[in-house]
C-alpha atoms as a PDB file:
ATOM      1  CA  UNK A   1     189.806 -26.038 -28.910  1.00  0.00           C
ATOM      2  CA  UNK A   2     188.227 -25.727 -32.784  1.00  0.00           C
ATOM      3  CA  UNK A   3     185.446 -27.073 -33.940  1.00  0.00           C
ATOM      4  CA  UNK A   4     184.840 -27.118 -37.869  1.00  0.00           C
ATOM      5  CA  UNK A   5     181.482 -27.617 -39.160  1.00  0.00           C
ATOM      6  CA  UNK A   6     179.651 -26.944 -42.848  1.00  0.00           C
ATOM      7  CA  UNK A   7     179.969 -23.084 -42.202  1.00  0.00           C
ATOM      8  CA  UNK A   8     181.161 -22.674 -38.826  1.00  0.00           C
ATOM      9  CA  UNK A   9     184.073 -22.471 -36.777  1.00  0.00           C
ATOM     10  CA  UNK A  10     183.596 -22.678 -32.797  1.00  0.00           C
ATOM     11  CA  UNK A  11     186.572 -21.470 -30.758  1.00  0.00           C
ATOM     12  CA  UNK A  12     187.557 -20.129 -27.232  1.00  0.00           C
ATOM     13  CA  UNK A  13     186.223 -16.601 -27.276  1.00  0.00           C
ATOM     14  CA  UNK A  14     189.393 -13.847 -26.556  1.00  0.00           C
ATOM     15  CA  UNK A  15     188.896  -9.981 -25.963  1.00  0.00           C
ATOM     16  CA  UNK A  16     188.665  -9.239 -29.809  1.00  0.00           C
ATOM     17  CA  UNK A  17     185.769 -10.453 -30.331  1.00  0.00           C
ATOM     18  CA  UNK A  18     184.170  -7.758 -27.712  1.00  0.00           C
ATOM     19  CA  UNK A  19     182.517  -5.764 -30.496  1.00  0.00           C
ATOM     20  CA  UNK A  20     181.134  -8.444 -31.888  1.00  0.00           C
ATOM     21  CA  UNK A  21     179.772 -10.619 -28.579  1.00  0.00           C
ATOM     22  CA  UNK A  22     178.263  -6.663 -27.750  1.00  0.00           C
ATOM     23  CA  UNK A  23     176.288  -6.699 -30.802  1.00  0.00           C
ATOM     24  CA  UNK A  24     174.516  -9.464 -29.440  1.00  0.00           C
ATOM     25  CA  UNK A  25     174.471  -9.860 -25.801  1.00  0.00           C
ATOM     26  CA  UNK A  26     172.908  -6.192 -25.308  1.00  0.00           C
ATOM     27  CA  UNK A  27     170.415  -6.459 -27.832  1.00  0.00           C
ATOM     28  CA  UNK A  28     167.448  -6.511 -26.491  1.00  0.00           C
ATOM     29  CA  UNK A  29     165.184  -8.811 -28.634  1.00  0.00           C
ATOM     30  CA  UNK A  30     168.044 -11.691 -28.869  1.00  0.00           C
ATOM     31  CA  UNK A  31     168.015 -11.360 -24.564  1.00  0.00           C
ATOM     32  CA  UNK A  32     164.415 -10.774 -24.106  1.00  0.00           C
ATOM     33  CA  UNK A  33     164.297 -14.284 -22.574  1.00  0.00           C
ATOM     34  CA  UNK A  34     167.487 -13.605 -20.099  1.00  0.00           C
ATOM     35  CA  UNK A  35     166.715 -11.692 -17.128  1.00  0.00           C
ATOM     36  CA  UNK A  36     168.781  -8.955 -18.103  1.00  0.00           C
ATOM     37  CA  UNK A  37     170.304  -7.427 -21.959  1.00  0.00           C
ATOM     38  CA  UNK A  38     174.280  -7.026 -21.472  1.00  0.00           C
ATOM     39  CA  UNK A  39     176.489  -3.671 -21.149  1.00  0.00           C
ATOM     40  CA  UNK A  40     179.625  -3.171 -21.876  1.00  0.00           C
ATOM     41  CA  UNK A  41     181.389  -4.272 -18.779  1.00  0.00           C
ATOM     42  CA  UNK A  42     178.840  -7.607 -18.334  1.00  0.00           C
ATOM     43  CA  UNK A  43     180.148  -8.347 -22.213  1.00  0.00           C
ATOM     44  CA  UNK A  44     183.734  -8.124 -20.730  1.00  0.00           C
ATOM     45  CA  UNK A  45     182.952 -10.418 -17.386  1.00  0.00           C
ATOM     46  CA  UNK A  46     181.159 -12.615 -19.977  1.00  0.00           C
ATOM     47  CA  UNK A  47     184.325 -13.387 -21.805  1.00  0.00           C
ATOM     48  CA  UNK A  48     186.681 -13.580 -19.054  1.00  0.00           C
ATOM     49  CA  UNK A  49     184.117 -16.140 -17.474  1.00  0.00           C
ATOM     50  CA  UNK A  50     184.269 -18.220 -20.253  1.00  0.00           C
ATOM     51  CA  UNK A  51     187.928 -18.015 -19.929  1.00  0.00           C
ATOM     52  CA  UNK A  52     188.447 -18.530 -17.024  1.00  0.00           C
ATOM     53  CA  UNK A  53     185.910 -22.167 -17.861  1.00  0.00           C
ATOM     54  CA  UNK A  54     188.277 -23.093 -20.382  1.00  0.00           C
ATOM     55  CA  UNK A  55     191.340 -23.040 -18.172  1.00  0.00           C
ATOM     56  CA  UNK A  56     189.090 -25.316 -14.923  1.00  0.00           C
ATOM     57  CA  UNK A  57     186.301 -26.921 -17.409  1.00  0.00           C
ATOM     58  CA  UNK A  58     188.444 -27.534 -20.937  1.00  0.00           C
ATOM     59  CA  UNK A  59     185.266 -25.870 -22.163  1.00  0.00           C
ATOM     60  CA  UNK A  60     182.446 -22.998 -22.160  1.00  0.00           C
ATOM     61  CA  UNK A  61     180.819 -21.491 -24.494  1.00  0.00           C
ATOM     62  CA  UNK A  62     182.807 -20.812 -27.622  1.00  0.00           C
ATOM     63  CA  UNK A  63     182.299 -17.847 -30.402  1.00  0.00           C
ATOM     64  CA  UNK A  64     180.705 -19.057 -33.317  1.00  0.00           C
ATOM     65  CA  UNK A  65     182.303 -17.855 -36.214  1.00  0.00           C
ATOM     66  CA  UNK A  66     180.569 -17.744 -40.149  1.00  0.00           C
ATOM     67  CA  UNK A  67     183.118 -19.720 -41.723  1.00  0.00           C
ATOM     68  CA  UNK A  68     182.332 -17.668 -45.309  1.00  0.00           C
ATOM     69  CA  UNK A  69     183.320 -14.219 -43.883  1.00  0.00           C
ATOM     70  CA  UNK A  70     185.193 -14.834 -40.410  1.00  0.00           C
ATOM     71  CA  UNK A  71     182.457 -13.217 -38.741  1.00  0.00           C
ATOM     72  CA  UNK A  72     181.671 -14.101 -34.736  1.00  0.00           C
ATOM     73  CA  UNK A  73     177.625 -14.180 -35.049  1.00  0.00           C
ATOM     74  CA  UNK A  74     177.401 -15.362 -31.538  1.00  0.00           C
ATOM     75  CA  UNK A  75     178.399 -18.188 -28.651  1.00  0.00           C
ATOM     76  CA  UNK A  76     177.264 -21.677 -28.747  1.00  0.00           C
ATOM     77  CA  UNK A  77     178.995 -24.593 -25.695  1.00  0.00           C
ATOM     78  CA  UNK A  78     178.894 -26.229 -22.547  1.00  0.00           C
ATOM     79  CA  UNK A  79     178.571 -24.602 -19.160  1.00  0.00           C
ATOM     80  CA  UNK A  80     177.253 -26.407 -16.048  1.00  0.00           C
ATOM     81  CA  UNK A  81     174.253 -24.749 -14.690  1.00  0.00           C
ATOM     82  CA  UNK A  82     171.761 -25.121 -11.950  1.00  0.00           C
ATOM     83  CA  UNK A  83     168.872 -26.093 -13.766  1.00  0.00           C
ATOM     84  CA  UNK A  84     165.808 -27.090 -11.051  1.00  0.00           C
ATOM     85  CA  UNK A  85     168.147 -27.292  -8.194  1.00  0.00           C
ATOM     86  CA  UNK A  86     170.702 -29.395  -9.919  1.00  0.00           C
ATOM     87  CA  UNK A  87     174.032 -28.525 -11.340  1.00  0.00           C
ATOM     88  CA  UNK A  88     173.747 -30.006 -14.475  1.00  0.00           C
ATOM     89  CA  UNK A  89     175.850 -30.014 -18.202  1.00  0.00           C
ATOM     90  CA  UNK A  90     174.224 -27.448 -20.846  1.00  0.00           C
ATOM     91  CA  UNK A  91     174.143 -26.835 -24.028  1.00  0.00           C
ATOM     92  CA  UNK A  92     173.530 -22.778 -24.268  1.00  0.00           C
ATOM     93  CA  UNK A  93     173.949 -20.482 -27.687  1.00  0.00           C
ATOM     94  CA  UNK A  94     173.126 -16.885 -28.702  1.00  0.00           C
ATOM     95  CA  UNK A  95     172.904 -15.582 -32.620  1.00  0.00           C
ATOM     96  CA  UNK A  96     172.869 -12.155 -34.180  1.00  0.00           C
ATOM     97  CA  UNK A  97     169.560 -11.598 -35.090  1.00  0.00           C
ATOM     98  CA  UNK A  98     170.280 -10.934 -38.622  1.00  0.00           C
ATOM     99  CA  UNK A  99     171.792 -14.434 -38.487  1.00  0.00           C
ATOM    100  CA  UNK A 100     169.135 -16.464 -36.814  1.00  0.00           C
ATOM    101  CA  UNK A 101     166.558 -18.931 -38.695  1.00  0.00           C
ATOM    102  CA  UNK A 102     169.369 -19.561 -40.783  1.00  0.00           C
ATOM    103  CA  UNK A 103     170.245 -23.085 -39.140  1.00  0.00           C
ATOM    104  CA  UNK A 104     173.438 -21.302 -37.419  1.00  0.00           C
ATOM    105  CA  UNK A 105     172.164 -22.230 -33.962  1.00  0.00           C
ATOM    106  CA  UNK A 106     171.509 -25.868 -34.272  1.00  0.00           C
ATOM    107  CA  UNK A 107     174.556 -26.099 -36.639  1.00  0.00           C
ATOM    108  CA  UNK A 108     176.788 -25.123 -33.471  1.00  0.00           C
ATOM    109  CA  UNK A 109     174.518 -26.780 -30.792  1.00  0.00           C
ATOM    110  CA  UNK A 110     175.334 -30.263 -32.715  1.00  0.00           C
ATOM    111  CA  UNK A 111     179.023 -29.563 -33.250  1.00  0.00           C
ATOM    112  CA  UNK A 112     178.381 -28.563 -29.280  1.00  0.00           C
ATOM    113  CA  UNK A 113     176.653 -31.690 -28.640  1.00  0.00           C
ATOM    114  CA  UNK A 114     178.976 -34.311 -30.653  1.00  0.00           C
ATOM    115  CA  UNK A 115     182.401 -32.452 -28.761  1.00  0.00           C
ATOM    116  CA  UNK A 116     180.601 -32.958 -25.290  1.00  0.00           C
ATOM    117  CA  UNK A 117     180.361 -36.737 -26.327  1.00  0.00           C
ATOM    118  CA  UNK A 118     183.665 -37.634 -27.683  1.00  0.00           C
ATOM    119  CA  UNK A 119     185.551 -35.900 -24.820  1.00  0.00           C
ATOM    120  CA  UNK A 120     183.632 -35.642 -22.078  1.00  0.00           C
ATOM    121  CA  UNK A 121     182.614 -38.436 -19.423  1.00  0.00           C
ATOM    122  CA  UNK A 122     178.537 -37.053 -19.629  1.00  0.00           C
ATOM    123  CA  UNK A 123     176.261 -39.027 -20.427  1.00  0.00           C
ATOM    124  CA  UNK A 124     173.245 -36.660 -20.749  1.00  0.00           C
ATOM    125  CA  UNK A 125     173.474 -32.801 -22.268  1.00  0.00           C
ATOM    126  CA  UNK A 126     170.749 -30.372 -21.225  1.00  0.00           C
ATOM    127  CA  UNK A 127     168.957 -27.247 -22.194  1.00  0.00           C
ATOM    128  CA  UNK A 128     167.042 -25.449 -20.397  1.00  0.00           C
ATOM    129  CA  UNK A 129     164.769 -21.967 -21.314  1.00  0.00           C
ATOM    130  CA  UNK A 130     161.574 -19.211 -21.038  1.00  0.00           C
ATOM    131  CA  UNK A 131     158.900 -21.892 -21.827  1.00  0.00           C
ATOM    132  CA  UNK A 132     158.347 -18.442 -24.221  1.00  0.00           C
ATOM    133  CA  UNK A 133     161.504 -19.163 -25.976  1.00  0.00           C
ATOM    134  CA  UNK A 134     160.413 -21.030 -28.972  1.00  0.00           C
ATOM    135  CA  UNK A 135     163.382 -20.779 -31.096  1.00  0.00           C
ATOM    136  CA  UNK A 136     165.335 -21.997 -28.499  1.00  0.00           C
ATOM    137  CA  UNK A 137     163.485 -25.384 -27.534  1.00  0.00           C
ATOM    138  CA  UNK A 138     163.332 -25.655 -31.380  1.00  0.00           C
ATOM    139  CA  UNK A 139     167.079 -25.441 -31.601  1.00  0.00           C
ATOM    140  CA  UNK A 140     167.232 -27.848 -28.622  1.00  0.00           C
ATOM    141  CA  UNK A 141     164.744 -30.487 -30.626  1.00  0.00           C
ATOM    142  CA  UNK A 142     166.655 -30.006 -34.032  1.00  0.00           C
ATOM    143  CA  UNK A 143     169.561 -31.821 -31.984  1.00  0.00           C
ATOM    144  CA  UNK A 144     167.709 -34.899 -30.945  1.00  0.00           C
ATOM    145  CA  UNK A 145     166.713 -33.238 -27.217  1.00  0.00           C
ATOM    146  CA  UNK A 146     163.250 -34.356 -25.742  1.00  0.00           C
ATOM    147  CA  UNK A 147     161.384 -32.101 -22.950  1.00  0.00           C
ATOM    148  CA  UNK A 148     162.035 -33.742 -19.588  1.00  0.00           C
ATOM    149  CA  UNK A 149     160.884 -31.068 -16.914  1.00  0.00           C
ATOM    150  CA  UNK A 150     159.607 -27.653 -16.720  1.00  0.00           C
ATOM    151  CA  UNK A 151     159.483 -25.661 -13.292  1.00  0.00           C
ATOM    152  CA  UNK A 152     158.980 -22.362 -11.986  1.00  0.00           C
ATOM    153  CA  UNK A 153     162.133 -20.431 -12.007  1.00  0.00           C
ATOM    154  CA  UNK A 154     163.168 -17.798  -9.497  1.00  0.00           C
ATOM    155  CA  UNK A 155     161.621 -14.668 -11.637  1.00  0.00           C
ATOM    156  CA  UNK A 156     158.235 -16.746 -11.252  1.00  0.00           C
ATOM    157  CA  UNK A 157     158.401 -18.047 -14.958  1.00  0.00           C
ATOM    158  CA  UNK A 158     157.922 -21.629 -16.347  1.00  0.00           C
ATOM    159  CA  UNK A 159     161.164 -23.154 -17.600  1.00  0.00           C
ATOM    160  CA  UNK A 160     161.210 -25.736 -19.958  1.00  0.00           C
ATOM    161  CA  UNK A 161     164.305 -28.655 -19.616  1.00  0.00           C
ATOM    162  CA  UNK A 162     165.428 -30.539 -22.827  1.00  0.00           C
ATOM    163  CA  UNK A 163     167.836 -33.595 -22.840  1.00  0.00           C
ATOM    164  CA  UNK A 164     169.955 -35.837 -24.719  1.00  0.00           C
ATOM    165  CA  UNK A 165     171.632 -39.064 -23.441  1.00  0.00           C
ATOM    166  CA  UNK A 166     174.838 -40.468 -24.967  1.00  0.00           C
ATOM    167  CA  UNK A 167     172.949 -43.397 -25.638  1.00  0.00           C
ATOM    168  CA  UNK A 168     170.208 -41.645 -27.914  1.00  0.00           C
ATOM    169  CA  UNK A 169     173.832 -39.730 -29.316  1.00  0.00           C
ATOM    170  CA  UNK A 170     175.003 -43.032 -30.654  1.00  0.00           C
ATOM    171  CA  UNK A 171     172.191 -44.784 -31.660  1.00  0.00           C
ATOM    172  CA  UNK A 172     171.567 -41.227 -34.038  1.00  0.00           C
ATOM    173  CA  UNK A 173     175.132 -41.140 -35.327  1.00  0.00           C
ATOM    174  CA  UNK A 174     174.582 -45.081 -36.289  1.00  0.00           C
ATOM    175  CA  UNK A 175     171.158 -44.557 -38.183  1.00  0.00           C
ATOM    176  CA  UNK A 176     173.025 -41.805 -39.736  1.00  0.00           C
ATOM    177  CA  UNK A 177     175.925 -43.461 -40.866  1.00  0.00           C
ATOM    178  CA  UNK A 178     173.831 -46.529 -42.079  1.00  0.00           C
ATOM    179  CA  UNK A 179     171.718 -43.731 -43.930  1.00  0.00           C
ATOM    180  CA  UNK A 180     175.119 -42.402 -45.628  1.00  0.00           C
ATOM    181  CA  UNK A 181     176.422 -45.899 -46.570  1.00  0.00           C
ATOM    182  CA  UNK A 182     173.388 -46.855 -48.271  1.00  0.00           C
ATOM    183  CA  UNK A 183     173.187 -43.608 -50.405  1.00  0.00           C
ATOM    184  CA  UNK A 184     176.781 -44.221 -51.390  1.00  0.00           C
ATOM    185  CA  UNK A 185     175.839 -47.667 -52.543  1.00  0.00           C
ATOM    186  CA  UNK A 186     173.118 -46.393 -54.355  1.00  0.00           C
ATOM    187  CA  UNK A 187     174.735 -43.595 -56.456  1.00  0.00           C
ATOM    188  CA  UNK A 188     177.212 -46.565 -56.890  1.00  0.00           C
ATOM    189  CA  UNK A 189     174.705 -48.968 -58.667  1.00  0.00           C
END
């Protein structure tokens, strides 16, 4: 699996990228909205679990990788989670903090988001965080997700749950297109 965007690459994660997955999984301020920040051997389970999702799923999350230096700034995929008692499709990412509100996130989410679609029989993606997670639920709304449910969640916090359909997919993809087609005619005339 590779996914190519503007200035990423998404791929299945391997054991070299350990340093790099390290750097953000057990910092602190990028997991302050996961129950727990990452050592070294939870960084380790974290990529043979993802593994091991590729080889049952044909997906999980993926490193993202900064196309300009071949840097992994994070993981950004599709991992089926219990979300409000429900196993249910999601769309989950983590950036380097030097590399977030840079558009990295969303830039992976969609790439995320359009993969799920073309080769996957779902027809709705979710997200799901800390209703304290504001970066998150805006990197869930930059991709066309609306809020449909927030709950308490087991550590007695409200959780906020974003979706996408496939419908609302394609019907952005063909305002998008028509929106390409008629600038082309336009630098044309």
């Amino acid at each position: 699996m590779h996914i190519e965007t503007e200035r990423l690459s998404l791929r299945e994660m391997n054991e070299s990228d350990f340093e790099a997955l390290y750097a953000v999984l057990a910092d602190s301020d990028i997991m302050e909205h996961y129950p727990y920040t990452f050592d070294e051997k939870r960084v380790m389970n974290w990529i043979e679990k993802n593994r091991e999702r590729y080889k049952i799923f044909g997906f999980g999350l993926w490193a993202v990788i900064l196309k300009a230096t071949g840097e992994m700034i994070g993981d950004c995929g599709l991992t089926m989670q219990l979300i409000n008692g429900q196993i249910k499709p999601e769309i989950g990412y983590h950036i380097r903090k030097d590399c977030q509100r840079q558009g990295y996130a969303s830039e992976a989410a969609k790439a995320s988001r359009d993969w799920v679609f073309k080769n996957t029989p779902f027809n709705r993606i979710y997200s799901y965080m800390k209703h304290t997670n504001i970066g998150s639920y805006a990197t869930a709304l930059s991709i066309g997700m609306h809020q449909v449910d927030e709950f308490i969640d087991k550590e007695n916090e409200i959780t906020k749950v974003y979706v996408i359909t496939r419908e609302e997919w394609e019907k952005e993809a063909i305002r998008t297109k028509e929106g390409t087609i008629s600038r082309e005619r336009n630098l044309l005339k």
